[in-house]
C-alpha atoms as a PDB file:
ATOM      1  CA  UNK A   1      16.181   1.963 -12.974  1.00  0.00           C
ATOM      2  CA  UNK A   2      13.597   4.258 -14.801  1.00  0.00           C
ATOM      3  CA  UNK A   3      11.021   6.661 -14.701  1.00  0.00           C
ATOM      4  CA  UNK A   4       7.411   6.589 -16.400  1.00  0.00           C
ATOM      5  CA  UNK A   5       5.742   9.710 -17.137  1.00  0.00           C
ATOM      6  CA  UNK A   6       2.038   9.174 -16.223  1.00  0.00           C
ATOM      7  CA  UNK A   7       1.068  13.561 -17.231  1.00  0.00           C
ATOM      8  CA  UNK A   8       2.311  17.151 -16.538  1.00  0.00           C
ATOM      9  CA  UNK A   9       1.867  19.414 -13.796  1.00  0.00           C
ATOM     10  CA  UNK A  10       1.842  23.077 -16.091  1.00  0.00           C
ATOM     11  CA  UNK A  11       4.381  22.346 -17.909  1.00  0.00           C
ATOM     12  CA  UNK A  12       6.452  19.862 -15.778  1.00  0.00           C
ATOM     13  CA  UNK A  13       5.951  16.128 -16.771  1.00  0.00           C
ATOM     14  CA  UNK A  14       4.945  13.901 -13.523  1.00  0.00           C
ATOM     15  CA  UNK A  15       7.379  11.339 -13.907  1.00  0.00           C
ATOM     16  CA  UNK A  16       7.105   8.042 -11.067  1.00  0.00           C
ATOM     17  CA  UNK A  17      10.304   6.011 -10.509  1.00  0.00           C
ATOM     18  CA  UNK A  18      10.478   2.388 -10.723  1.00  0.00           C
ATOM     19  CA  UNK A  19      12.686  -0.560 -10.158  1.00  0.00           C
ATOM     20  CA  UNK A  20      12.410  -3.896 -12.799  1.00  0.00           C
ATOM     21  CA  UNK A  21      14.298  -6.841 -11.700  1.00  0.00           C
ATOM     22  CA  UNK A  22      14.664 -10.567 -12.523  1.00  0.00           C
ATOM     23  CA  UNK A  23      12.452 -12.559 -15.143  1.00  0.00           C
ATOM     24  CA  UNK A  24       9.341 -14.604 -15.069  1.00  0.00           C
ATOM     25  CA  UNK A  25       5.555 -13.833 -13.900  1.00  0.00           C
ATOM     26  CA  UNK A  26       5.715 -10.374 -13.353  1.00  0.00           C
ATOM     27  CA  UNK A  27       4.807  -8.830  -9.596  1.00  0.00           C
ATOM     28  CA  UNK A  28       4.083  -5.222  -9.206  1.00  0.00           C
ATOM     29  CA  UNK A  29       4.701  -4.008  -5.508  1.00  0.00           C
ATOM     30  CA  UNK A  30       2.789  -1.131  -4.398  1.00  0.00           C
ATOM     31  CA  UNK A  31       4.150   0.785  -1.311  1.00  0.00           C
ATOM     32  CA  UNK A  32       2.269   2.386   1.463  1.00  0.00           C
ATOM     33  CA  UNK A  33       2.359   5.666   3.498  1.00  0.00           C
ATOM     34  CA  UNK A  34       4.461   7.386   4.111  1.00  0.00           C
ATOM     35  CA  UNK A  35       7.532   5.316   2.208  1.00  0.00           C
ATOM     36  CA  UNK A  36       8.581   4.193  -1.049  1.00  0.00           C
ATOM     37  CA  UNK A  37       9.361   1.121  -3.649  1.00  0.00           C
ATOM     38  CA  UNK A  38      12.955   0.669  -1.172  1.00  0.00           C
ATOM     39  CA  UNK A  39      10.280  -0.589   1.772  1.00  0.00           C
ATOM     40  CA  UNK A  40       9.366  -4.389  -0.080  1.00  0.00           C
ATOM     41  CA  UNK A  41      13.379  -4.991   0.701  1.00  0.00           C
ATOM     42  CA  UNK A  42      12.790  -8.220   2.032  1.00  0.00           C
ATOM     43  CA  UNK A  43       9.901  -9.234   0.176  1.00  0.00           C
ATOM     44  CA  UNK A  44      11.563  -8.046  -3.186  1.00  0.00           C
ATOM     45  CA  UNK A  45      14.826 -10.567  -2.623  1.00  0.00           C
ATOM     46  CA  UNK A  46      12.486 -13.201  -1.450  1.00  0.00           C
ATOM     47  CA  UNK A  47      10.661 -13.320  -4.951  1.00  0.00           C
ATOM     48  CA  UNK A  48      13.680 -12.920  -7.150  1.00  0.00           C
ATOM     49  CA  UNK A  49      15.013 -15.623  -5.157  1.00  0.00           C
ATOM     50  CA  UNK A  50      12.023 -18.038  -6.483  1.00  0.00           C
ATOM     51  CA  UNK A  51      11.619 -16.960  -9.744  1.00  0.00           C
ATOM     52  CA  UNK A  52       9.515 -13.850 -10.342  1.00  0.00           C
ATOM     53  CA  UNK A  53       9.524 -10.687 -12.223  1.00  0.00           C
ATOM     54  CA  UNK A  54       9.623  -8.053  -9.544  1.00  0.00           C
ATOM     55  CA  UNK A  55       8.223  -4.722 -10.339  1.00  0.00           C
ATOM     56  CA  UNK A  56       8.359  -1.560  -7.784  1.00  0.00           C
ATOM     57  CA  UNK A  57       7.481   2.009  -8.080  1.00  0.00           C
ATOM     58  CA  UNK A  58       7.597   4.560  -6.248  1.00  0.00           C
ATOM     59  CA  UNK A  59       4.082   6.673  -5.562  1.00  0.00           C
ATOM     60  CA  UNK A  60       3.700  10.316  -6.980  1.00  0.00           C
ATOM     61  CA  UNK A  61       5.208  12.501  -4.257  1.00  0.00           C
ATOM     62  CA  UNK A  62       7.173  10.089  -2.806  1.00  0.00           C
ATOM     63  CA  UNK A  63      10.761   8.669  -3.211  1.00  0.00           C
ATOM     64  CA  UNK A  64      12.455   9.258  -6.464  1.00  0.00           C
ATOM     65  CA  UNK A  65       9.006  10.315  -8.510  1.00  0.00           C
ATOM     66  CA  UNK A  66       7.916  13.757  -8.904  1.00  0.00           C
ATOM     67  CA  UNK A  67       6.996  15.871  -5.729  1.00  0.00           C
ATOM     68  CA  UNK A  68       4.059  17.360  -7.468  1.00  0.00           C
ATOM     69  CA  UNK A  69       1.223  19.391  -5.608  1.00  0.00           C
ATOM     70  CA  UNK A  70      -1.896  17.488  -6.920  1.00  0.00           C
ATOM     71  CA  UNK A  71      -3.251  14.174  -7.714  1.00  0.00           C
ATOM     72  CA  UNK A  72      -3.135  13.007  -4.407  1.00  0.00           C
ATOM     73  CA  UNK A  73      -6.617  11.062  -5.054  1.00  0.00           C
ATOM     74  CA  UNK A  74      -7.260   7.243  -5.902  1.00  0.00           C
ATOM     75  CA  UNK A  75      -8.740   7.776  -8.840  1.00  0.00           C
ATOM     76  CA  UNK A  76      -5.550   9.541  -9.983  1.00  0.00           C
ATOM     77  CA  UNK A  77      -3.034   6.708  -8.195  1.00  0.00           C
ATOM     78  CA  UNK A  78      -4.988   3.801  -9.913  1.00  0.00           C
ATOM     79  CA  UNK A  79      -4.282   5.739 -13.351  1.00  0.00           C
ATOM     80  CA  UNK A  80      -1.052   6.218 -12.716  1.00  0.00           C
ATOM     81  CA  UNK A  81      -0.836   2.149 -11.685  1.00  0.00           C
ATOM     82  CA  UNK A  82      -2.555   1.391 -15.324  1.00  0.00           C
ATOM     83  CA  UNK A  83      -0.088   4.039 -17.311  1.00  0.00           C
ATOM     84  CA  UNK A  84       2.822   1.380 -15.287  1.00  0.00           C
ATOM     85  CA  UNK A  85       0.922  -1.790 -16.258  1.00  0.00           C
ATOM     86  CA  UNK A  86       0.729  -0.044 -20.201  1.00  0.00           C
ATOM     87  CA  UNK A  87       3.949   1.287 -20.695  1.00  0.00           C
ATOM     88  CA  UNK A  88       5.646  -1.872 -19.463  1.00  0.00           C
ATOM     89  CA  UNK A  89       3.050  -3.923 -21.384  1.00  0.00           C
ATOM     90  CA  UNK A  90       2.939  -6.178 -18.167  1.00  0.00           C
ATOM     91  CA  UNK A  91       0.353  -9.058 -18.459  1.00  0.00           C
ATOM     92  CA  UNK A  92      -0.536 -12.033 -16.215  1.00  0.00           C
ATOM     93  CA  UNK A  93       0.536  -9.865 -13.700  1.00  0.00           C
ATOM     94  CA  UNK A  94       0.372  -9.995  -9.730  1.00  0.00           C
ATOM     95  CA  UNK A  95      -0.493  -6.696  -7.779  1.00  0.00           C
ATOM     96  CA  UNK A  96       0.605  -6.421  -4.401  1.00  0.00           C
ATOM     97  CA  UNK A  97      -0.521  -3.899  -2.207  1.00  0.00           C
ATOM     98  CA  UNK A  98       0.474  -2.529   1.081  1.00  0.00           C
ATOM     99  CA  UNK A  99      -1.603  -0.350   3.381  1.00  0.00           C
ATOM    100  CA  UNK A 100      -2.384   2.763   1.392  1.00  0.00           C
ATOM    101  CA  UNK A 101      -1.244   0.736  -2.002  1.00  0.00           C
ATOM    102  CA  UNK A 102      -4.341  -1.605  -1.830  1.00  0.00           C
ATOM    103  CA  UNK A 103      -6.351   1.395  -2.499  1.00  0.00           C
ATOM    104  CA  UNK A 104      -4.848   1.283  -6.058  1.00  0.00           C
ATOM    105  CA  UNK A 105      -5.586  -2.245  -6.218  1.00  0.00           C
ATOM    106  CA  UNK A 106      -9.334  -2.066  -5.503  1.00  0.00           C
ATOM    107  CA  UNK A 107      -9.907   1.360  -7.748  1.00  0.00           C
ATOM    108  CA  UNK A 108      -7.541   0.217 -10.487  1.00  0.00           C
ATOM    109  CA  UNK A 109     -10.138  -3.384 -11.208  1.00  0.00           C
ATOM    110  CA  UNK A 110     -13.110  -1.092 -10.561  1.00  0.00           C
ATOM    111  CA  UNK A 111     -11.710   1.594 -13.139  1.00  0.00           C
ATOM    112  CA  UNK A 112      -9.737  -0.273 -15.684  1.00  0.00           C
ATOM    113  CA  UNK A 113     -10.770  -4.174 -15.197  1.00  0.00           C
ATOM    114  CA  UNK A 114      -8.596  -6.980 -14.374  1.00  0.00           C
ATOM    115  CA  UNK A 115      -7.602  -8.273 -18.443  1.00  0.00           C
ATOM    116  CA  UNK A 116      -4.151  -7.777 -17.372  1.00  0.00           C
ATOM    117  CA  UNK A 117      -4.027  -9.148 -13.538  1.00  0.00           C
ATOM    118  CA  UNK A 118      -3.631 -13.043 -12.677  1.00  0.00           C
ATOM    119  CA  UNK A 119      -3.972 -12.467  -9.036  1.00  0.00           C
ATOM    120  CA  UNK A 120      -4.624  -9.743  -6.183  1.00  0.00           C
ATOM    121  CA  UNK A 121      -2.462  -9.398  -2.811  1.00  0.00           C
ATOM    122  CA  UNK A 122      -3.918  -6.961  -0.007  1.00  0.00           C
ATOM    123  CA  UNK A 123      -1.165  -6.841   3.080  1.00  0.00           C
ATOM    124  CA  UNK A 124      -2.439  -4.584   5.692  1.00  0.00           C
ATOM    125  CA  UNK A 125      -5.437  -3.192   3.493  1.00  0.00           C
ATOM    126  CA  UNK A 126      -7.772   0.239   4.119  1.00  0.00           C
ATOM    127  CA  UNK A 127     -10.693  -1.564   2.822  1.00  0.00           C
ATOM    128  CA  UNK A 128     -13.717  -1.448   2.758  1.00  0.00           C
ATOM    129  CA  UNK A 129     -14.598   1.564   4.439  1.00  0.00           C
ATOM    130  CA  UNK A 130     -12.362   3.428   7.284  1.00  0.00           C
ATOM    131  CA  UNK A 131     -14.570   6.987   8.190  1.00  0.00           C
ATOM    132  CA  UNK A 132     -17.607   6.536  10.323  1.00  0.00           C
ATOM    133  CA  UNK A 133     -21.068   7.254   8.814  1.00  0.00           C
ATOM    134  CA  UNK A 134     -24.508   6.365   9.915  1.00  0.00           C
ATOM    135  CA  UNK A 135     -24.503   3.448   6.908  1.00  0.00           C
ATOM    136  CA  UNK A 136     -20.733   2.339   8.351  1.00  0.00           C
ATOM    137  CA  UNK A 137     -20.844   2.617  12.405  1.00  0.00           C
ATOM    138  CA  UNK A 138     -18.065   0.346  12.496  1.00  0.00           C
ATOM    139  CA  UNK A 139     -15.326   2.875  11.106  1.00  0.00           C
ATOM    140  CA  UNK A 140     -13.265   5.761  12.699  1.00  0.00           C
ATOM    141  CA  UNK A 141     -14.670   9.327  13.034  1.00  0.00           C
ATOM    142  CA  UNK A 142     -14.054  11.972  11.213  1.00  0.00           C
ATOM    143  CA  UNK A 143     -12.423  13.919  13.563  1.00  0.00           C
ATOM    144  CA  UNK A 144      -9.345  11.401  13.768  1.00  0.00           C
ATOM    145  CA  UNK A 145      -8.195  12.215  10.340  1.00  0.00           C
ATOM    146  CA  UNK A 146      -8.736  16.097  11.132  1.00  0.00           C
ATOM    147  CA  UNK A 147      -6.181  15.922  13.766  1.00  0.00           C
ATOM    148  CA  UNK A 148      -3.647  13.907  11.559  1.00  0.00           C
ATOM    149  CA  UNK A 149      -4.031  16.356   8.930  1.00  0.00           C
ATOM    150  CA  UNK A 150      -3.661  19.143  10.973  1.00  0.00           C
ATOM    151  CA  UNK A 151      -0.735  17.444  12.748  1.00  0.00           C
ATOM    152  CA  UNK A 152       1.493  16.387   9.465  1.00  0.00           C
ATOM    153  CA  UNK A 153       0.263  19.709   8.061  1.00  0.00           C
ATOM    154  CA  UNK A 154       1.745  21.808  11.349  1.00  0.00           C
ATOM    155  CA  UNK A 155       5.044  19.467  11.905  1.00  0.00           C
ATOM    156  CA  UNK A 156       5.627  16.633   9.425  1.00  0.00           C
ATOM    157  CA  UNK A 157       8.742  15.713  11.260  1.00  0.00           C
ATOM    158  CA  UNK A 158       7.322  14.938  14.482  1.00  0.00           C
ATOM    159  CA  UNK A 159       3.759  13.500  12.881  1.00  0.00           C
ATOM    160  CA  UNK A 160       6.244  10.983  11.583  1.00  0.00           C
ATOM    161  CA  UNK A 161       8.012  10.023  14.216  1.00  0.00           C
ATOM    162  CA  UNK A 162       4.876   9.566  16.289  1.00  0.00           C
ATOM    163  CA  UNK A 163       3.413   7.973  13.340  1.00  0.00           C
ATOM    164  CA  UNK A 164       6.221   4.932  13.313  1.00  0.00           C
ATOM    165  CA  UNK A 165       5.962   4.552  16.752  1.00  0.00           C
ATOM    166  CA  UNK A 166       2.333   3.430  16.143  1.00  0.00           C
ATOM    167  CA  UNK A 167       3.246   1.608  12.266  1.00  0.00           C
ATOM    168  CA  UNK A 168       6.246  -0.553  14.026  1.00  0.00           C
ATOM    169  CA  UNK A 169       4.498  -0.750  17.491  1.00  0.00           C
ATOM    170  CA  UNK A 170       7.653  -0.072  18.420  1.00  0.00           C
ATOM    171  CA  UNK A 171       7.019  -0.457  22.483  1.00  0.00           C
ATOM    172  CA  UNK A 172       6.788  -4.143  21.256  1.00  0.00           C
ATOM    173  CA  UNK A 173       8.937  -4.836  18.989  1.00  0.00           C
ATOM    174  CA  UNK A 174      12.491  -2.212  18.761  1.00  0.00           C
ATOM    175  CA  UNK A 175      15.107  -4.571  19.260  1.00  0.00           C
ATOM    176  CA  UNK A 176      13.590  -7.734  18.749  1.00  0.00           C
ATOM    177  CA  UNK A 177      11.515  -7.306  15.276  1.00  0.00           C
ATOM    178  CA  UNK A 178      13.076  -3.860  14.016  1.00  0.00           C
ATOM    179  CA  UNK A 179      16.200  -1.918  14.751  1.00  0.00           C
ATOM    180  CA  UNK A 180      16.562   1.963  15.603  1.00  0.00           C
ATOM    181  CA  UNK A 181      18.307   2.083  12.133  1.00  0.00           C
ATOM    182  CA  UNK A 182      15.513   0.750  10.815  1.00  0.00           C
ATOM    183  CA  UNK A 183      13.401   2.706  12.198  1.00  0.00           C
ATOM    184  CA  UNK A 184      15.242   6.208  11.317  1.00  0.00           C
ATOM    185  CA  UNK A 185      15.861   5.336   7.594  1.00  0.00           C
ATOM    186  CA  UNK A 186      11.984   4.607   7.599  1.00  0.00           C
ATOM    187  CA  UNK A 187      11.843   8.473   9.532  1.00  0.00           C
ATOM    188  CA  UNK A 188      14.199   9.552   6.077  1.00  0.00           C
ATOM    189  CA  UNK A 189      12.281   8.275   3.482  1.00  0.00           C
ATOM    190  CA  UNK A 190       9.574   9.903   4.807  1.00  0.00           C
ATOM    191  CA  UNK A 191      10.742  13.470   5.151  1.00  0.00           C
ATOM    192  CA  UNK A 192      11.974  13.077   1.293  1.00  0.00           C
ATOM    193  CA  UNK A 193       8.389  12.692   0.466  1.00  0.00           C
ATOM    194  CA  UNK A 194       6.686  16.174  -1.170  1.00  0.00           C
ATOM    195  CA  UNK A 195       5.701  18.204   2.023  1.00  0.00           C
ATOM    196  CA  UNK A 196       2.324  18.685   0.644  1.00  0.00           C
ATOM    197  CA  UNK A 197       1.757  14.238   0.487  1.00  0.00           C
ATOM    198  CA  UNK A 198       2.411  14.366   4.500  1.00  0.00           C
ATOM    199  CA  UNK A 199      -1.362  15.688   4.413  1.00  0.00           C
ATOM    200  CA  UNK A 200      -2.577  15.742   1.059  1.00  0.00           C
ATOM    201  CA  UNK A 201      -3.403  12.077   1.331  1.00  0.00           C
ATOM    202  CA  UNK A 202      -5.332  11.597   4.024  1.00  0.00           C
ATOM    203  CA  UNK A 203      -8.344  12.163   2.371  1.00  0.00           C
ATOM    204  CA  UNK A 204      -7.879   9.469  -0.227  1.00  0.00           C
ATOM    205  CA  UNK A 205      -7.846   7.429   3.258  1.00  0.00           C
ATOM    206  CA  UNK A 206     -11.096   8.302   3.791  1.00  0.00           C
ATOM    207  CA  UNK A 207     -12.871   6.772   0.355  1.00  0.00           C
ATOM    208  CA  UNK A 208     -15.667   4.828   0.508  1.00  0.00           C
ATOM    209  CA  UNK A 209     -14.349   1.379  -0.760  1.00  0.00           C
ATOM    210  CA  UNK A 210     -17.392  -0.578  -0.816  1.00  0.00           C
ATOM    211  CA  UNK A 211     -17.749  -0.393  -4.796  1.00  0.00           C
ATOM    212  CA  UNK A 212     -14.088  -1.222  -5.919  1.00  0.00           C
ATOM    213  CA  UNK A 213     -14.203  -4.075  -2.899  1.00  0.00           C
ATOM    214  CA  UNK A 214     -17.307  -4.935  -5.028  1.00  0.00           C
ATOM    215  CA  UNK A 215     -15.536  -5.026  -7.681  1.00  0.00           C
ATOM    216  CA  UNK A 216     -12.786  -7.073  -6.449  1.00  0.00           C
ATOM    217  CA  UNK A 217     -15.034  -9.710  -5.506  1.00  0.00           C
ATOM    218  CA  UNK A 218     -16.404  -9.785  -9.109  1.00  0.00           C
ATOM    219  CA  UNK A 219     -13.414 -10.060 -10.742  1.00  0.00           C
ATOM    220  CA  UNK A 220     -12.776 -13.247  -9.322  1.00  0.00           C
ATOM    221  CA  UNK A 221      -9.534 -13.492  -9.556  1.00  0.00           C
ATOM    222  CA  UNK A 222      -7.319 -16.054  -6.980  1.00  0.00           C
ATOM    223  CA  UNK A 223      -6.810 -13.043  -3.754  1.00  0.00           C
ATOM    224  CA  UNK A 224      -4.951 -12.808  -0.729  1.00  0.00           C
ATOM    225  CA  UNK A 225      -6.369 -10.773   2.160  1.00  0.00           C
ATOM    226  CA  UNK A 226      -3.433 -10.604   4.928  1.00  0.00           C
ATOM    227  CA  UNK A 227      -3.856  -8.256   8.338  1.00  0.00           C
ATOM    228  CA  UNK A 228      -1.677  -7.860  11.450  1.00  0.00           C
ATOM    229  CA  UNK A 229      -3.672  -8.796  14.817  1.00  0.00           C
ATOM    230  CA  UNK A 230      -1.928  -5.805  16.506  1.00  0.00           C
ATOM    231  CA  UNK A 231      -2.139  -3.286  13.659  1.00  0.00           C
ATOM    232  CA  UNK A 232      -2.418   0.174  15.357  1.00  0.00           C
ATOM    233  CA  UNK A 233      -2.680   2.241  12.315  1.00  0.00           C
ATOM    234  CA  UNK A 234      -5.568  -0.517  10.168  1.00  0.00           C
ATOM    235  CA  UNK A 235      -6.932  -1.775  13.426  1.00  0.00           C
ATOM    236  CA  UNK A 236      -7.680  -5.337  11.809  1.00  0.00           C
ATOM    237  CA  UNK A 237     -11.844  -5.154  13.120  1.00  0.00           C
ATOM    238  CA  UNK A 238     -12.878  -2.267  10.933  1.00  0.00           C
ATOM    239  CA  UNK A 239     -10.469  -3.670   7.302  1.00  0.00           C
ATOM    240  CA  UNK A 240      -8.844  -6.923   7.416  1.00  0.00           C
ATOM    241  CA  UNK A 241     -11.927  -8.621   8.910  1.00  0.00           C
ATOM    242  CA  UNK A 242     -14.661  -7.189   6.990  1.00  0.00           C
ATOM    243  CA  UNK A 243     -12.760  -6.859   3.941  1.00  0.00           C
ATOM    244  CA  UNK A 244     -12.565 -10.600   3.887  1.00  0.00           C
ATOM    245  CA  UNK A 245     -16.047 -10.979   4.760  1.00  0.00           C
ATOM    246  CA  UNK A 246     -17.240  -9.263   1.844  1.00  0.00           C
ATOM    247  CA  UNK A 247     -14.479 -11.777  -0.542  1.00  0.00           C
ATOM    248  CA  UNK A 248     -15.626 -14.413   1.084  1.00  0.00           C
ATOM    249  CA  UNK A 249     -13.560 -16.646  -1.498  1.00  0.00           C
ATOM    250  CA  UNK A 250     -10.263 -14.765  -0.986  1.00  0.00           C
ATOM    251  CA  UNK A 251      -7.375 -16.724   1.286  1.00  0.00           C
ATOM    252  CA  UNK A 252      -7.282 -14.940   4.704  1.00  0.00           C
ATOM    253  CA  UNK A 253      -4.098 -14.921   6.897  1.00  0.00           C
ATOM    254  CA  UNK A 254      -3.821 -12.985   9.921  1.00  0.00           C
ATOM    255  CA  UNK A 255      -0.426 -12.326  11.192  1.00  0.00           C
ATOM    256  CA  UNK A 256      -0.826 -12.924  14.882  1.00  0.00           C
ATOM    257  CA  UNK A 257       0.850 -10.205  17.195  1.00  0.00           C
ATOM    258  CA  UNK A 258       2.030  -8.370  13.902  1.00  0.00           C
ATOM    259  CA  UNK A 259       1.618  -4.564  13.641  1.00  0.00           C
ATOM    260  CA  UNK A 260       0.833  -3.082  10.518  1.00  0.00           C
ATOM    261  CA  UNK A 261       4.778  -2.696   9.259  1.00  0.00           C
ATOM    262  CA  UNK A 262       4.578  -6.459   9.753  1.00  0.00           C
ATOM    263  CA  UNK A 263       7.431  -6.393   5.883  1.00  0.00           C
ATOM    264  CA  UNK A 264       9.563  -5.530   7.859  1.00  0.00           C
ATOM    265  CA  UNK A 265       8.188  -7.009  11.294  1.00  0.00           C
ATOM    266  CA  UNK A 266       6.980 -10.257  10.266  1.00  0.00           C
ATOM    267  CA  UNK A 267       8.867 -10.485   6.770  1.00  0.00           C
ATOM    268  CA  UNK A 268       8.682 -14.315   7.326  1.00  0.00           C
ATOM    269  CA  UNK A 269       5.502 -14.930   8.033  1.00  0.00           C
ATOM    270  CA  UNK A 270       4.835 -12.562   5.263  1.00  0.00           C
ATOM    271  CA  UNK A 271       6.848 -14.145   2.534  1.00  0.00           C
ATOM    272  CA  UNK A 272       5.605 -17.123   3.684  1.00  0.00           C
ATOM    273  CA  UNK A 273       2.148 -16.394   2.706  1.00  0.00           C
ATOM    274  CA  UNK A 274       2.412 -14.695   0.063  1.00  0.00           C
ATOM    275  CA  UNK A 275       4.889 -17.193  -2.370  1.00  0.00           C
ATOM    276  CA  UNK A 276       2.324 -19.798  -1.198  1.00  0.00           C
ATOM    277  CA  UNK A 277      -0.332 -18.135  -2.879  1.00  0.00           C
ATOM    278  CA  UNK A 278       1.802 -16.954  -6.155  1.00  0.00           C
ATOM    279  CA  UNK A 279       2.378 -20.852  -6.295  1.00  0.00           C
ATOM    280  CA  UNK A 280      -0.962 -22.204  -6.026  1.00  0.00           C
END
């Protein structure tokens, strides 16, 4: 429906697509890897359906905003989140954020506060802390994100169709939770992405979240913390589970047998749980 510019790349002006439907408390949907503002589909009719404001835009680099070959770094994202929030003067505002979007969430109350937000949704988070280091043994090693880097860097086509195959668990669930068509529009959005944000992101994976989880917890605003038992991308142990632990007074749900595209998977069970919390 728009486009916000959030800066310029020389003398280009980064420009990030969004969506602004319906009336009421407004909801700001932030997407995750490797898609765009199109992926809350079912989450997006749900809450016009009861009422709210909904809000989606589309990352830089992906969908319909700029394919630009830097800022590919939460610090930059959770700017470009607050130039959204200013520019559309949104207040008492719900941010909901899926897989890579929680990152904004987290950096965006540790960098610019929480005087606008009402309440804080994490689906499928990164948090805390994903890389393996001698202070966090629990996390993945390094070498992991090497080889997905190297493999979206070498052949983004086929890094993302074995990447859905893991996102949709789709030995489980094709046919009965998610169609092929489903599955190949997901494999579309992604190749329309900027060819440099197939690998350009993964380090932005990789940030220590400890502080802006912190931060999160300080706040103290009403949050939901929601993970997939069977997420083979997040595995729910090392985020979900010890992000919750650390927001000890944030409402957990765990999606049981969900894998982390549980919007589209579990839509129900995700809907469900998150217009219960918007209405308490």
């Amino acid at each position: 429906m728009g486009y916000i510019t959030v800066g310029q790349e020389n003398t280009t002006d980064i420009e990030l697509y969004y969506e602004d439907q319906g009336a009421g408390q407004p909801v700001v949907l932030i997407h995750g890897y490797p898609l765009d503002g199109h992926s809350w589909e079912l989450q997006t009719r749900e809450l016009l359906a009861a009422g709210y404001r909904v809000i989606t835009y589309d990352r830089r680099g992906f969908g319909g905003s700029s394919k630009v070959g830097s800022g590919y770094d939460y610090d930059t994202f959770a700017k470009d989140l607050d130039t959204v929030l200013e520019t559309l003067d949104l207040r008492d505002v719900v941010l909901v954020g899926f897989s890579m979007g929680t990152g904004e969430l987290a950096r965006y109350v540790k960098n610019h506060g929480h005087d606008r937000v009402a309440k804080l949704a994490f689906l499928a988070s990164l948090e805390p802390f994903l890389v393996q280091r001698d202070d966090n043994p629990e996390g993945v090693p390094q070498s992991v994100f090497d080889g997905i880097v190297e493999s979206a860097r070498t052949d983004r086509y086929a890094w993302f169709t074995q990447f859905y195959s893991d996102f949709y668990n789709l030995d489980e669930n094709l046919g009965s939770h998610i169609s092929e068509e489903v599955v190949r529009a997901s494999w579309s959005t992604a190749v329309g992405s900027a060819p440099v944000a197939a690998y350009a992101v993964v380090p932005s994976w990789i940030e220590d979240f400890r502080a802006d989880v912190e931060a999160v917890r300080a706040a103290g605003k009403p949050t939901l913390i929601l993970h997939g038992t069977k997420d083979n991308i997040l595995p729910i142990d090392a985020t979900g589970r010890r992000f919750s632990a650390l927001v000890p007074d944030a409402e957990y749900v765990e999606v049981e047998g969900a894998p982390h595209g549980l919007l589209w998977t579990h839509a129900d069970d995700v809907n469900k749980a998150l217009l219960g919390f918007l209405g308490r």
